[in-house]
Protein backbone atom coordinates (compact mmCIF):
# COMPACT_ATOMS: atom_id res chain seq x y z
CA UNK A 1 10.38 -4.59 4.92
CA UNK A 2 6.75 -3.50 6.65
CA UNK A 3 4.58 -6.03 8.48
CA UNK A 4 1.06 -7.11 7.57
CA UNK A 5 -0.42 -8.07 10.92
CA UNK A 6 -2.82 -5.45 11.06
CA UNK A 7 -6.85 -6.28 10.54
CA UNK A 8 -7.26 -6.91 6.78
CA UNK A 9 -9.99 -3.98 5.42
CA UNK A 10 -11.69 -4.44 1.69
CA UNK A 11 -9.93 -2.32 -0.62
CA UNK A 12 -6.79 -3.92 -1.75
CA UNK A 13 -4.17 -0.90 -1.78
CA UNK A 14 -5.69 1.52 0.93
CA UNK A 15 -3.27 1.67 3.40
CA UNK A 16 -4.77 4.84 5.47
CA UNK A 17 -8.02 3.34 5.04
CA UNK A 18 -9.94 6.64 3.95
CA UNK A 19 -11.64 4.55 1.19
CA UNK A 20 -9.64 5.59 -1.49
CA UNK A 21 -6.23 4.09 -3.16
CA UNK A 22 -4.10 7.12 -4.54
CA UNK A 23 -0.77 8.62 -3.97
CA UNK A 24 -1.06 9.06 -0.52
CA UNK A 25 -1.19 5.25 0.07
CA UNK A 26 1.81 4.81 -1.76
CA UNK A 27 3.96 7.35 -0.26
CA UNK A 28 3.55 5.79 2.97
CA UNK A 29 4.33 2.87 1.61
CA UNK A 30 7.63 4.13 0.67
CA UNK A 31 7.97 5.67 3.79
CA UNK A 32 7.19 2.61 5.46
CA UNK A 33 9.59 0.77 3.41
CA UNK A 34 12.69 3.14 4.05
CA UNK A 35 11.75 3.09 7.85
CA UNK A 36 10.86 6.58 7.75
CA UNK A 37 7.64 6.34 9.66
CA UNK A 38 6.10 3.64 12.32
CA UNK A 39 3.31 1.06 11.07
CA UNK A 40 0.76 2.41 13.73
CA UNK A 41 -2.40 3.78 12.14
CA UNK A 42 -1.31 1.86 8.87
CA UNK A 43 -3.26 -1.47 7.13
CA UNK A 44 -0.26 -2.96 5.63
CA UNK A 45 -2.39 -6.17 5.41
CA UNK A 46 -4.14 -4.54 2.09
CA UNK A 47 -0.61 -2.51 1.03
CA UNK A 48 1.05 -5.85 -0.93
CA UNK A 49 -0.99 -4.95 -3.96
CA UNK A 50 1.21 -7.44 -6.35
CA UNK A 51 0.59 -10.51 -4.06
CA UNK A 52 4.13 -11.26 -3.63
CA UNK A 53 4.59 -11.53 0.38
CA UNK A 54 6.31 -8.23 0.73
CA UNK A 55 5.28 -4.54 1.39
CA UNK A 56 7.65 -2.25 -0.72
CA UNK A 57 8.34 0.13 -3.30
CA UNK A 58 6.79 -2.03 -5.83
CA UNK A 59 3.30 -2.18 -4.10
CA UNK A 60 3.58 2.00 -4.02
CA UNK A 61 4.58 1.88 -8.11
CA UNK A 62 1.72 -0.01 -8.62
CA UNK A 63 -0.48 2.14 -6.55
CA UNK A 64 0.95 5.01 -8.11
CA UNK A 65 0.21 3.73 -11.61
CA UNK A 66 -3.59 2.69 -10.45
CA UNK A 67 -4.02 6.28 -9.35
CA UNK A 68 -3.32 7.78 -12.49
CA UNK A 69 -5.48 5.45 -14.73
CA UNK A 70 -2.41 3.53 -16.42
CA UNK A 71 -3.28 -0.30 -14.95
CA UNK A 72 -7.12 -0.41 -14.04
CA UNK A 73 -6.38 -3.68 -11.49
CA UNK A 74 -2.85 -4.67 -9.13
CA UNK A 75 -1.66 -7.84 -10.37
């Protein structure tokens, strides 16, 4: 599973912090989760949408879902 030591930012689910959460967030979340890319550049502290201590596929579902209008908040 991804770290979250990097600097916390204000929009729960923006990983790249461009100021938007949308399906870019969650793909590097998956990537991040499958070890497929390095955590540099990344705010993991804001990618555990569902509050549950760990940075995976589930945050990028959620993200996914809150991109597309189908949950209006993360859990």
């Amino acid at each position: 599973r991804c770290g979250a030591e990097e600097e916390i930012a204000a929009l729960l689910g923006d990983v790249n912090g461009d100021g938007q959460i949308d399906t870019t967030d969650a793909k590097l979340i998956m990537q991040c989760d499958l070890g497929m890319i390095s955590t540099d550049g990344l705010n993991l502290s804001v990618a555990d949408v569902n509050g549950d201590g760990a940075v995976d596929t589930t945050d990028a579902k959620l993200i996914m879902q809150y991109d597309l209008g189908l949950i209006t908040e993360f859990p």
